[in-house]
PDB file of N, CA and C in Angstrom:
ATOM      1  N   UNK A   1    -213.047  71.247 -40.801  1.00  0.00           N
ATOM      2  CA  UNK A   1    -212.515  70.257 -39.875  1.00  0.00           C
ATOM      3  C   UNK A   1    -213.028  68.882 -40.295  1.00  0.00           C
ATOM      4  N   UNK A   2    -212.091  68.130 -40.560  1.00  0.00           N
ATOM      5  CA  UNK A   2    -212.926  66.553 -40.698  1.00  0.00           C
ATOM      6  C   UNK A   2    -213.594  66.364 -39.842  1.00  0.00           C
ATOM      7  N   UNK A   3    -214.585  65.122 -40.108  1.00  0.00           N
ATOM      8  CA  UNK A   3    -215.647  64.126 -39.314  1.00  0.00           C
ATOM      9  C   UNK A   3    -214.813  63.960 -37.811  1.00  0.00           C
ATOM     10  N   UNK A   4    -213.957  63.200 -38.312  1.00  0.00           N
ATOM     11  CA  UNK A   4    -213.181  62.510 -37.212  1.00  0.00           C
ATOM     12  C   UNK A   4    -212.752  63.543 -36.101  1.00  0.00           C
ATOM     13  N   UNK A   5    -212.214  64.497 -36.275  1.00  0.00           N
ATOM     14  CA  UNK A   5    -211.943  65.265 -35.531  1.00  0.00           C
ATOM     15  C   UNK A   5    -212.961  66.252 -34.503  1.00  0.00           C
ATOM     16  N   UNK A   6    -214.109  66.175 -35.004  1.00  0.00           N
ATOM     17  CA  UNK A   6    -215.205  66.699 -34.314  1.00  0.00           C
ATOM     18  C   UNK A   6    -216.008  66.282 -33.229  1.00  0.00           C
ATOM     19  N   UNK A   7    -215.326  64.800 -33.096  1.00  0.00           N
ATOM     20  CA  UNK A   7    -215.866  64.303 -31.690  1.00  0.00           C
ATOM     21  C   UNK A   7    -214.615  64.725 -30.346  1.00  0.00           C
ATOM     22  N   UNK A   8    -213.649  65.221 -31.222  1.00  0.00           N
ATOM     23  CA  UNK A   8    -212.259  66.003 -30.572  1.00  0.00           C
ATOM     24  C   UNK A   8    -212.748  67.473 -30.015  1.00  0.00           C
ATOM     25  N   UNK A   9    -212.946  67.800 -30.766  1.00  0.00           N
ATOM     26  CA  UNK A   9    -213.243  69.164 -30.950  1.00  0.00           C
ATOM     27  C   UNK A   9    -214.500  69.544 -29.897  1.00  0.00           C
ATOM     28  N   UNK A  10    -215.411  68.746 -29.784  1.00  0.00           N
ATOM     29  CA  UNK A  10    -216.578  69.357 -29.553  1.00  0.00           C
ATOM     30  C   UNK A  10    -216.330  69.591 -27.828  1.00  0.00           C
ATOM     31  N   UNK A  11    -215.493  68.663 -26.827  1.00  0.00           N
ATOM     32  CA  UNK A  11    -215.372  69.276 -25.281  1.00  0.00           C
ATOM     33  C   UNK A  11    -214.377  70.241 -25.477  1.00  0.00           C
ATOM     34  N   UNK A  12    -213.843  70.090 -26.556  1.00  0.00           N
ATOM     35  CA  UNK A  12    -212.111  70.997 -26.649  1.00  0.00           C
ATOM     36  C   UNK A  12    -213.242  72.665 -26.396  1.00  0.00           C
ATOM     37  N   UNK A  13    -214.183  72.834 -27.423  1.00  0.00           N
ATOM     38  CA  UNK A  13    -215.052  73.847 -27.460  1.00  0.00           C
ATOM     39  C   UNK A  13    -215.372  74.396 -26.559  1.00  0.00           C
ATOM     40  N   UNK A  14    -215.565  73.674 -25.577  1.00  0.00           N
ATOM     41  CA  UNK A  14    -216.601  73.913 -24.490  1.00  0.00           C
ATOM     42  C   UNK A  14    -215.843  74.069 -23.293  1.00  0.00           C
ATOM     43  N   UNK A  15    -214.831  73.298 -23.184  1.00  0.00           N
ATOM     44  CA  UNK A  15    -213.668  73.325 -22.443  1.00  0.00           C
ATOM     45  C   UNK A  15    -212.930  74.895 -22.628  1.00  0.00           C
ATOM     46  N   UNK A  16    -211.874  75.095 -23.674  1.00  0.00           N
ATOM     47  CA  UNK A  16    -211.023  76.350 -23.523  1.00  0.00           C
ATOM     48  C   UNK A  16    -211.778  77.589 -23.635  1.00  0.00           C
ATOM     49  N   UNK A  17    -213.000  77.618 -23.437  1.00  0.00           N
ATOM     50  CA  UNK A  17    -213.493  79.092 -22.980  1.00  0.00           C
ATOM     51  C   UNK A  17    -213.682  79.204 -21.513  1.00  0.00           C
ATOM     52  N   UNK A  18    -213.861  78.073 -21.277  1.00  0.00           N
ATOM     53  CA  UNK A  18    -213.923  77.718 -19.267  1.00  0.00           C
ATOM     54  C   UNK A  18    -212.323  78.400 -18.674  1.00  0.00           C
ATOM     55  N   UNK A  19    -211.120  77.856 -19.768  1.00  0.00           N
ATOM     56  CA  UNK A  19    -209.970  78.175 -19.503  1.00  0.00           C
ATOM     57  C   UNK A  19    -209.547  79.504 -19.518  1.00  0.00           C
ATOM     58  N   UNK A  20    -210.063  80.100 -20.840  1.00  0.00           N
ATOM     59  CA  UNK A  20    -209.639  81.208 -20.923  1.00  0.00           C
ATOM     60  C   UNK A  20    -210.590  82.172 -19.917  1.00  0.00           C
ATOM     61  N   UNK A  21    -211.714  81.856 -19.163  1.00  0.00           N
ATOM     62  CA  UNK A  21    -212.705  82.907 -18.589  1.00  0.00           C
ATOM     63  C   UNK A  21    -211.813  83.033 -17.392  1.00  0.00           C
ATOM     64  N   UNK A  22    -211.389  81.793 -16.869  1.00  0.00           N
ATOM     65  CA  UNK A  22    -210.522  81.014 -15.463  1.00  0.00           C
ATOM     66  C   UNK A  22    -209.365  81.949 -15.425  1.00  0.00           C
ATOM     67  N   UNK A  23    -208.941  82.106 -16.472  1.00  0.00           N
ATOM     68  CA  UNK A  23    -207.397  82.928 -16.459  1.00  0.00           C
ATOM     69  C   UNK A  23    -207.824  84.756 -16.278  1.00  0.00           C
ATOM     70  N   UNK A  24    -208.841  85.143 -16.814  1.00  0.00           N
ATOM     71  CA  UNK A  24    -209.566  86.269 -16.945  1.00  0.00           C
ATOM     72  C   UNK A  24    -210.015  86.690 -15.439  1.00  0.00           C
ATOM     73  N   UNK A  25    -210.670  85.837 -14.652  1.00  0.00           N
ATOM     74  CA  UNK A  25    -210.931  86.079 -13.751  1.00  0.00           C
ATOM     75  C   UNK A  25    -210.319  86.087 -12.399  1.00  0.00           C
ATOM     76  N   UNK A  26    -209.087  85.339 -12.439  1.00  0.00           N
ATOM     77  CA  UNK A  26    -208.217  84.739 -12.032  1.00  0.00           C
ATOM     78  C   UNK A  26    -207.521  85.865 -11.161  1.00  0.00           C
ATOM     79  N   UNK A  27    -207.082  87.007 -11.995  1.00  0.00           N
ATOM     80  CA  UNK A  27    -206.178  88.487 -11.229  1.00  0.00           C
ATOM     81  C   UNK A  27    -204.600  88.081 -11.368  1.00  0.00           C
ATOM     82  N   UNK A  28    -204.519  86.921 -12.193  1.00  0.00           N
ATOM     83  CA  UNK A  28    -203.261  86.518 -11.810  1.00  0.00           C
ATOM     84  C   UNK A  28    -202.131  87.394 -13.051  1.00  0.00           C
ATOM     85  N   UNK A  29    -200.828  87.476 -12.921  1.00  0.00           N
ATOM     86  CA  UNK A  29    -200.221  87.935 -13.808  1.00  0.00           C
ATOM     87  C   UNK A  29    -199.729  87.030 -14.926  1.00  0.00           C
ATOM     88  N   UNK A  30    -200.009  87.233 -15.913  1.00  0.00           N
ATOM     89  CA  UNK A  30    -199.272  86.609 -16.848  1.00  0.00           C
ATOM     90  C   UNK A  30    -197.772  86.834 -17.465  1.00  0.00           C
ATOM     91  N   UNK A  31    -196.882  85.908 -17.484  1.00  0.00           N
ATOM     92  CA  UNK A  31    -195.024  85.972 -18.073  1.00  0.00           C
ATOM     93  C   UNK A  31    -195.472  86.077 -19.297  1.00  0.00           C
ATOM     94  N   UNK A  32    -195.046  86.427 -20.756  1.00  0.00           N
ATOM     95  CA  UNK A  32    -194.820  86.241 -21.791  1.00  0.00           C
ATOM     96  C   UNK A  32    -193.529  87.168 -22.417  1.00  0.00           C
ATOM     97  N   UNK A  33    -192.831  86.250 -22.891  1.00  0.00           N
ATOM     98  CA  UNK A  33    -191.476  86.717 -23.186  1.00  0.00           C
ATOM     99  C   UNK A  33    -190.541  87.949 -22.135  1.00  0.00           C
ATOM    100  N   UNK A  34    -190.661  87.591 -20.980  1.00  0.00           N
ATOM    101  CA  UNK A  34    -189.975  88.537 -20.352  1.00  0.00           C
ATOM    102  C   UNK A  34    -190.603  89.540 -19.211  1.00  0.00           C
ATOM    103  N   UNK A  35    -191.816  90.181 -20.185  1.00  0.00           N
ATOM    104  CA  UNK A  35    -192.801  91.148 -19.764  1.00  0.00           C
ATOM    105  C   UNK A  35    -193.951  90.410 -18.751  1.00  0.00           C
ATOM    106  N   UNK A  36    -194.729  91.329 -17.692  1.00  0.00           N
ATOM    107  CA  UNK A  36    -195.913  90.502 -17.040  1.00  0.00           C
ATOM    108  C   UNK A  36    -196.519  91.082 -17.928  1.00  0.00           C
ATOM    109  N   UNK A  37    -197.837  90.501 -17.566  1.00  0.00           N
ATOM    110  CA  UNK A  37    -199.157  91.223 -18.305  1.00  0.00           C
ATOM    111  C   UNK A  37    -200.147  90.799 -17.667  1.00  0.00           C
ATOM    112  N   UNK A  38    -201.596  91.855 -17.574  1.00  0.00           N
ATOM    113  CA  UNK A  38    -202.644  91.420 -16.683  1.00  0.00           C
ATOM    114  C   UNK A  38    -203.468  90.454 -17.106  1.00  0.00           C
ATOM    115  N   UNK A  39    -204.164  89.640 -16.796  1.00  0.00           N
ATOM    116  CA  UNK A  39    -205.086  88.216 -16.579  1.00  0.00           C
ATOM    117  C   UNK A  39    -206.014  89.159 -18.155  1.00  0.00           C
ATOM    118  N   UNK A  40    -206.557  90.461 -17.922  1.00  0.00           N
ATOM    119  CA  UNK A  40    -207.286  90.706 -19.354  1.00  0.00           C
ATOM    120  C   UNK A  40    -206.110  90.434 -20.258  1.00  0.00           C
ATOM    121  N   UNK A  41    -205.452  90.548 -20.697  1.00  0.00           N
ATOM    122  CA  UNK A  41    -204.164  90.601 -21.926  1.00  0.00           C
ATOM    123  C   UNK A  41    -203.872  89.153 -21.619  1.00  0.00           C
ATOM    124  N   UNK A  42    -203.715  88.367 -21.045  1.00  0.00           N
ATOM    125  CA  UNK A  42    -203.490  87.347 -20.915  1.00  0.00           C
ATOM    126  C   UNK A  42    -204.608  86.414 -21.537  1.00  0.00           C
ATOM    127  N   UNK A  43    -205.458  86.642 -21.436  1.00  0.00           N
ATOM    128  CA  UNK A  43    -206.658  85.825 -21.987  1.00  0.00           C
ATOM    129  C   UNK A  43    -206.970  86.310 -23.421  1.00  0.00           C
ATOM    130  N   UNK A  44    -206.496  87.230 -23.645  1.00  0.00           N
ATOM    131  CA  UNK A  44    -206.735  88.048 -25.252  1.00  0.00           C
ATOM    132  C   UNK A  44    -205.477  87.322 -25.772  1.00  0.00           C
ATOM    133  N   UNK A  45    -204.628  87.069 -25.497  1.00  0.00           N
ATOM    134  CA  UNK A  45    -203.275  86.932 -26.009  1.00  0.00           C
ATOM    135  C   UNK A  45    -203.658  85.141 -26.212  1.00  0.00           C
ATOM    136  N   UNK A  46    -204.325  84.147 -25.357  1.00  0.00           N
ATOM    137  CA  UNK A  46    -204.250  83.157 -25.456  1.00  0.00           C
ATOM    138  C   UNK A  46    -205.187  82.581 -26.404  1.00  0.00           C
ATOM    139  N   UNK A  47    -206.438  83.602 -26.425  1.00  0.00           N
ATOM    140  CA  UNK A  47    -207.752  83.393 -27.112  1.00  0.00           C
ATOM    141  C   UNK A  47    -207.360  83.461 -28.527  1.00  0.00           C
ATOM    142  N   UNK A  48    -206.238  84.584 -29.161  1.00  0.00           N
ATOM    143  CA  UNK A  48    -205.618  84.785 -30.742  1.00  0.00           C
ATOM    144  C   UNK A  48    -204.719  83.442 -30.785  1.00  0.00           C
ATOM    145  N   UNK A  49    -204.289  82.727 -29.741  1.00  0.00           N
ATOM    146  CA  UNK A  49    -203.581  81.432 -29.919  1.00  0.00           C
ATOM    147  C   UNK A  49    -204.327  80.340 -29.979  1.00  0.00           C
ATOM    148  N   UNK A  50    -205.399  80.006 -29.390  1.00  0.00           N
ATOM    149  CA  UNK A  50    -206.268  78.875 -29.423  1.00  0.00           C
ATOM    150  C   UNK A  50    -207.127  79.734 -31.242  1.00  0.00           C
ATOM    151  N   UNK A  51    -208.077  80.679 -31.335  1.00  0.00           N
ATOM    152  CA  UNK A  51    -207.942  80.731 -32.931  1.00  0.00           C
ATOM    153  C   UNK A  51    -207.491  80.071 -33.683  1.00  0.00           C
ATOM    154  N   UNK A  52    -206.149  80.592 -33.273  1.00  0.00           N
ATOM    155  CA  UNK A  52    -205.234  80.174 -34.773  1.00  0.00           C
ATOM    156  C   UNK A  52    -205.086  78.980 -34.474  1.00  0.00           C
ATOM    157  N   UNK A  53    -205.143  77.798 -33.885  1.00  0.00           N
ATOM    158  CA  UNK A  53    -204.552  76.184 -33.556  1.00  0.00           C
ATOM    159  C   UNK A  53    -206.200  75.704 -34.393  1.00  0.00           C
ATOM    160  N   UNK A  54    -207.173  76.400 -34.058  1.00  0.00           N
ATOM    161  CA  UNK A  54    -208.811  76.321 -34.477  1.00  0.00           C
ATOM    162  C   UNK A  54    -208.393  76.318 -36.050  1.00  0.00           C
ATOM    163  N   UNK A  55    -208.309  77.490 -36.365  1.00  0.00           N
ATOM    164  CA  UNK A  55    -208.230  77.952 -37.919  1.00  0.00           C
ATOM    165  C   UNK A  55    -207.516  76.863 -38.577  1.00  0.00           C
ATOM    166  N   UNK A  56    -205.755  76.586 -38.224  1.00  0.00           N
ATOM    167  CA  UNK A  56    -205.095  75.626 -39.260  1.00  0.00           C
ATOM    168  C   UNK A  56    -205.555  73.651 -38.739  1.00  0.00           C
ATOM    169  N   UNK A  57    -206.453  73.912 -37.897  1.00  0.00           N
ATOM    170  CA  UNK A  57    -206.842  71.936 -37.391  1.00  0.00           C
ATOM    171  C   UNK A  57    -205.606  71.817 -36.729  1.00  0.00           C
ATOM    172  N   UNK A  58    -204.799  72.381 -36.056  1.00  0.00           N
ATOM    173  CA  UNK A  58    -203.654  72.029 -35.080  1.00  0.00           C
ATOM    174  C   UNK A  58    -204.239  72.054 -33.543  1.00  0.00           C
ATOM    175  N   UNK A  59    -205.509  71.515 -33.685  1.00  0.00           N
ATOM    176  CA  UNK A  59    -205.911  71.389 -31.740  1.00  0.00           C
ATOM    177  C   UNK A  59    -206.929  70.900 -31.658  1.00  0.00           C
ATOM    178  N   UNK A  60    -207.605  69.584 -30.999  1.00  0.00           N
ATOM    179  CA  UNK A  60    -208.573  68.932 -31.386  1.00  0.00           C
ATOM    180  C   UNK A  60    -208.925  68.899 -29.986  1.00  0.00           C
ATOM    181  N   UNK A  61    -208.015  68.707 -29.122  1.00  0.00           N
ATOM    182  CA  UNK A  61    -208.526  68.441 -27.898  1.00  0.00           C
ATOM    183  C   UNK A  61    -207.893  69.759 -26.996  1.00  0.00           C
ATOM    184  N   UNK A  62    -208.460  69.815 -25.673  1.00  0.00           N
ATOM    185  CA  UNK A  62    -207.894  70.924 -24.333  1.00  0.00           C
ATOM    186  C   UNK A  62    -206.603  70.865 -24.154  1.00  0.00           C
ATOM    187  N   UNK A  63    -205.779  69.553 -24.279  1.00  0.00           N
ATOM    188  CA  UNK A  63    -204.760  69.497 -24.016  1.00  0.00           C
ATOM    189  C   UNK A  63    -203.335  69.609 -24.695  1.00  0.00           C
ATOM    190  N   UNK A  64    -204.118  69.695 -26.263  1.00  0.00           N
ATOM    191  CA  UNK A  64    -203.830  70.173 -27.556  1.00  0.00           C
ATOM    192  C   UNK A  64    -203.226  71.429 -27.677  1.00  0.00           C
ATOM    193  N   UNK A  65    -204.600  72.269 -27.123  1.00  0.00           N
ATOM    194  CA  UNK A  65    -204.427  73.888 -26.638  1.00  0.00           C
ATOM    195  C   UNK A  65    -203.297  73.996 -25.754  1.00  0.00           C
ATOM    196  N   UNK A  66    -203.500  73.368 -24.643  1.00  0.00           N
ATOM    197  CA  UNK A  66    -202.491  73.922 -23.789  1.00  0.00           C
ATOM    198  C   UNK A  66    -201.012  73.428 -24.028  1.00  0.00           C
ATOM    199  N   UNK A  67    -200.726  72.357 -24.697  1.00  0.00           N
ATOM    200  CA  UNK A  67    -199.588  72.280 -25.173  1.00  0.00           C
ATOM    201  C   UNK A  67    -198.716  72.934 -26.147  1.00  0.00           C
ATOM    202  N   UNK A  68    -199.659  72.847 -27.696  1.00  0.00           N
ATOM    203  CA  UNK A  68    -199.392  73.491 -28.869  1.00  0.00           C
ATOM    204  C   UNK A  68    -199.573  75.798 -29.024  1.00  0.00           C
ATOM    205  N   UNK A  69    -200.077  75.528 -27.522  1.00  0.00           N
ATOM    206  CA  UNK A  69    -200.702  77.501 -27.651  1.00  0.00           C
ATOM    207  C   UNK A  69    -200.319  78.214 -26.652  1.00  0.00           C
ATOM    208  N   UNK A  70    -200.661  77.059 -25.198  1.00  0.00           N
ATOM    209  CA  UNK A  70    -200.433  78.055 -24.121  1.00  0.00           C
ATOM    210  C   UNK A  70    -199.627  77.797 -23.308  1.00  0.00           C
ATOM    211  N   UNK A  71    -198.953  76.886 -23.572  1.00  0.00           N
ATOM    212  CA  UNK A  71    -197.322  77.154 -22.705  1.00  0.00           C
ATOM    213  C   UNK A  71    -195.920  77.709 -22.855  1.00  0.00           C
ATOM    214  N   UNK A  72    -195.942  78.078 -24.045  1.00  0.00           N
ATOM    215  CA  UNK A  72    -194.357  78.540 -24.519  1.00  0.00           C
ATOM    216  C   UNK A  72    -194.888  79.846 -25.817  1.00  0.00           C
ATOM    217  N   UNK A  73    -194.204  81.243 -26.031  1.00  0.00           N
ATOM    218  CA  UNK A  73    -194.090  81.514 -26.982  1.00  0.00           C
ATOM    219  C   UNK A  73    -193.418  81.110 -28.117  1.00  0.00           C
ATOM    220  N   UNK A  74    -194.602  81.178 -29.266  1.00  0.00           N
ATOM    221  CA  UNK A  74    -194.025  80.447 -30.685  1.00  0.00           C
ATOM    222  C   UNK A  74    -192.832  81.247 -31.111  1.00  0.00           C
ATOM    223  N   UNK A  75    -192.884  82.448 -30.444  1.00  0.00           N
ATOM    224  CA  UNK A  75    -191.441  83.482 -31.260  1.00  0.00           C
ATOM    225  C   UNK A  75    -189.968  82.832 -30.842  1.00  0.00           C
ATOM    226  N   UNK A  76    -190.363  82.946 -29.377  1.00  0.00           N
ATOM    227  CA  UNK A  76    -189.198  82.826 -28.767  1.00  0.00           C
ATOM    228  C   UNK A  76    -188.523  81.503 -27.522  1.00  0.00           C
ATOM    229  N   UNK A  77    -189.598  80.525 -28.235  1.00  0.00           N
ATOM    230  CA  UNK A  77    -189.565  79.721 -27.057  1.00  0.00           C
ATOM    231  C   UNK A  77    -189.625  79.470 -25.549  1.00  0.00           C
ATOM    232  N   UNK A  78    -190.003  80.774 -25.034  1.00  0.00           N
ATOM    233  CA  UNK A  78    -189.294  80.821 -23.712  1.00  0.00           C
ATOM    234  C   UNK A  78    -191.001  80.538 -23.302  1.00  0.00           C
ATOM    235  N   UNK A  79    -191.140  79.493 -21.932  1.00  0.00           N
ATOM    236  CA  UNK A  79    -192.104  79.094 -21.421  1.00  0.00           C
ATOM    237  C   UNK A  79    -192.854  80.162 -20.927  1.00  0.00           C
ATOM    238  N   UNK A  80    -194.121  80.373 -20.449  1.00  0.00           N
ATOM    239  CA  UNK A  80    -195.224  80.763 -20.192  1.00  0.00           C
ATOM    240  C   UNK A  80    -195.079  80.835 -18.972  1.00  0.00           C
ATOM    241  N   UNK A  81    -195.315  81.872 -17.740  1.00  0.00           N
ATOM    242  CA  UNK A  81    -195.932  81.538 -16.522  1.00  0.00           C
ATOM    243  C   UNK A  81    -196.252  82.456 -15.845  1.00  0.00           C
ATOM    244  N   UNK A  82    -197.293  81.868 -14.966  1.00  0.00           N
ATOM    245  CA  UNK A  82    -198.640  82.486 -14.235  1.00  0.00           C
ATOM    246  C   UNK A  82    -198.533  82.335 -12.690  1.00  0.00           C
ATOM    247  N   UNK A  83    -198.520  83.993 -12.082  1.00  0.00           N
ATOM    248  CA  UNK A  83    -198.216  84.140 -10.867  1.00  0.00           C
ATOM    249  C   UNK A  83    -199.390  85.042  -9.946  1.00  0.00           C
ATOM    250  N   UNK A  84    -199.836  84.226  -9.361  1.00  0.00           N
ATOM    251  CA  UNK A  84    -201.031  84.194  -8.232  1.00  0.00           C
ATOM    252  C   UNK A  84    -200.460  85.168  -7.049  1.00  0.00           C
ATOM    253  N   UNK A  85    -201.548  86.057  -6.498  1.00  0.00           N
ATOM    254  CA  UNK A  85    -201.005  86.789  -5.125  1.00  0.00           C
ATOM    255  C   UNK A  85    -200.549  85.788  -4.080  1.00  0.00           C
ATOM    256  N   UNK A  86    -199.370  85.946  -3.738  1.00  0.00           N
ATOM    257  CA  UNK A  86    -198.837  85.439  -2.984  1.00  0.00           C
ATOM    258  C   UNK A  86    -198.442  84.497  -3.366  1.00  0.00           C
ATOM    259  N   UNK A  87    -198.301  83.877  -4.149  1.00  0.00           N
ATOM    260  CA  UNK A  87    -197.313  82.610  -4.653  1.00  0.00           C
ATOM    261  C   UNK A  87    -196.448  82.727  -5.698  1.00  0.00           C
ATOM    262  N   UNK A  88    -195.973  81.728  -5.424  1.00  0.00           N
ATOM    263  CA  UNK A  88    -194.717  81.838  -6.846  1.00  0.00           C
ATOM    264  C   UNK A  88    -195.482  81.541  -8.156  1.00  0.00           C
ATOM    265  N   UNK A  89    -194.467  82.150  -8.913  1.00  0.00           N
ATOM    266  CA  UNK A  89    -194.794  81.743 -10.554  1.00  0.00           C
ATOM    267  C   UNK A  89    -194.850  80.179 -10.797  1.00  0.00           C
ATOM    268  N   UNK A  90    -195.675  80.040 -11.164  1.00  0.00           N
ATOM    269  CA  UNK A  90    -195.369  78.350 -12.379  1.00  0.00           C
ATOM    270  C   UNK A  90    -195.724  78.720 -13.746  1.00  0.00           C
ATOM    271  N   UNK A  91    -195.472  77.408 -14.093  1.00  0.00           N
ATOM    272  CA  UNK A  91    -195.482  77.354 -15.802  1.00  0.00           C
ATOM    273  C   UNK A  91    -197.269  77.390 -16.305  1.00  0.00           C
ATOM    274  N   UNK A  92    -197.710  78.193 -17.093  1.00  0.00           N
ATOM    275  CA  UNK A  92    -198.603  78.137 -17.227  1.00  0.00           C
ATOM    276  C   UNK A  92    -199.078  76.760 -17.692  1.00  0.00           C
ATOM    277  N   UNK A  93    -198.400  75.725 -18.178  1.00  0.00           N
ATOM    278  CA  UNK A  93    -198.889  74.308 -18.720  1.00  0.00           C
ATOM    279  C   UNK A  93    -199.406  73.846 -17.282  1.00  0.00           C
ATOM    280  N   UNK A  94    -198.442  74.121 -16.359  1.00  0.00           N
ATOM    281  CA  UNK A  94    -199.233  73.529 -15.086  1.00  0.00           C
ATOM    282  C   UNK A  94    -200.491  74.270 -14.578  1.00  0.00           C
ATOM    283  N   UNK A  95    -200.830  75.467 -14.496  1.00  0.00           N
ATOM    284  CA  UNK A  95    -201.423  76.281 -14.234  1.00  0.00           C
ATOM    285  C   UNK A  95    -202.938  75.635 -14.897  1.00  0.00           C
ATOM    286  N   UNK A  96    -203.162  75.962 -16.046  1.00  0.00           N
ATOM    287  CA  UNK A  96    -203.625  75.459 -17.139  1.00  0.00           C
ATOM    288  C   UNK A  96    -204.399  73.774 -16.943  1.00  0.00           C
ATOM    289  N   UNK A  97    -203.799  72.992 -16.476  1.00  0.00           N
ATOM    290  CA  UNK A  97    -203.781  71.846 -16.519  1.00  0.00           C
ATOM    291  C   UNK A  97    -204.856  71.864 -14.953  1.00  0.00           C
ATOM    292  N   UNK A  98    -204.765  72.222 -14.275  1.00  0.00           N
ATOM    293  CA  UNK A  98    -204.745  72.124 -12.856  1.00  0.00           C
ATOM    294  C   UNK A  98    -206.240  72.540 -13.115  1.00  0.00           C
ATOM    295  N   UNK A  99    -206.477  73.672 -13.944  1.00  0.00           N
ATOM    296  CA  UNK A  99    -207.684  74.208 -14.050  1.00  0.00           C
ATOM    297  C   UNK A  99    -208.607  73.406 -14.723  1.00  0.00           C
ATOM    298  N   UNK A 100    -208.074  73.014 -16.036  1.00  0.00           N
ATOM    299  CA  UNK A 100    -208.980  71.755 -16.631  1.00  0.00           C
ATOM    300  C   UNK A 100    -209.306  70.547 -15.450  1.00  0.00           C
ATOM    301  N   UNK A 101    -208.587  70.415 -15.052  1.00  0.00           N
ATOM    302  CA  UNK A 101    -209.231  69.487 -13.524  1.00  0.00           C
ATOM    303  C   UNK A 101    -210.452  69.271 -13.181  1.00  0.00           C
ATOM    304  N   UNK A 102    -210.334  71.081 -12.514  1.00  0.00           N
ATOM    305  CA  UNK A 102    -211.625  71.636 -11.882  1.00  0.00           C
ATOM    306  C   UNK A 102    -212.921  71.941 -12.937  1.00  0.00           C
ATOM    307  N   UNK A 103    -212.361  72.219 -14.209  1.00  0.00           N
ATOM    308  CA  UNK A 103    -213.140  72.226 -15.431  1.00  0.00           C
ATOM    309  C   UNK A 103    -214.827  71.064 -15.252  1.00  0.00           C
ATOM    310  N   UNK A 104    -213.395  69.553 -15.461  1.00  0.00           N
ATOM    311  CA  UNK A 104    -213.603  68.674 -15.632  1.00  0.00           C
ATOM    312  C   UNK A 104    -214.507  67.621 -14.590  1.00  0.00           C
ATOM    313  N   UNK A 105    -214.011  68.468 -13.637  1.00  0.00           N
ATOM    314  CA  UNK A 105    -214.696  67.728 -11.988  1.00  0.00           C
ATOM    315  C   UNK A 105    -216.326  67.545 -12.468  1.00  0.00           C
ATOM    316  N   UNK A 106    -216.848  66.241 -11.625  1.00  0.00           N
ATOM    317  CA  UNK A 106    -218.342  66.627 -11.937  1.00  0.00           C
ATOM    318  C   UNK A 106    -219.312  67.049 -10.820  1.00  0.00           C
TER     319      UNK A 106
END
């Protein structure tokens, strides 16, 4: 990773494991392409996507992640979303976003 990018990188770090624990713990169902899937598979599925954005330097910051990884499948385009007991589905970008918030709160 370049210099430059490591002052990117370093809350991005510290940040999307907060995200991915949040989604883990969460109980919520995850959309991906069609199928639900549980909050564990959901966080395994997002964790091989933030990786790989890690591996090729395509994600420097949290919001990086959640744009470039965790809102839409790369196969098939079709958006992401995350449905809480008793509420409706949203898009996981919002989902996601809402949480870095609380991440972020001090």
């Amino acid at each position: 990773m370049l210099a430059a990018n490591m002052a990117f990188a370093a809350p991005m770090q510290a940040e999307v494991p907060q995200l991915l624990a949040a989604v883990e713990k969460s109980g919520c169902e995850f959309n991906r392409n069609g199928s639900w899937h549980d909050a564990k598979k959901a966080r395994a599925h997002l964790q091989s996507k933030y990786d790989y954005l890690v591996k090729k330097n395509l994600a420097t910051t949290t919001e990086d992640f959640i744009e470039r990884g965790a809102t839409k499948s790369s196969t098939s385009g079709q958006k992401y979303l995350i449905k809480c007991a008793g509420a409706a589905a949203v898009p996981s970008a919002t989902w996601l976003t809402d949480e870095l918030k609380k991440v972020r709160k001090p």
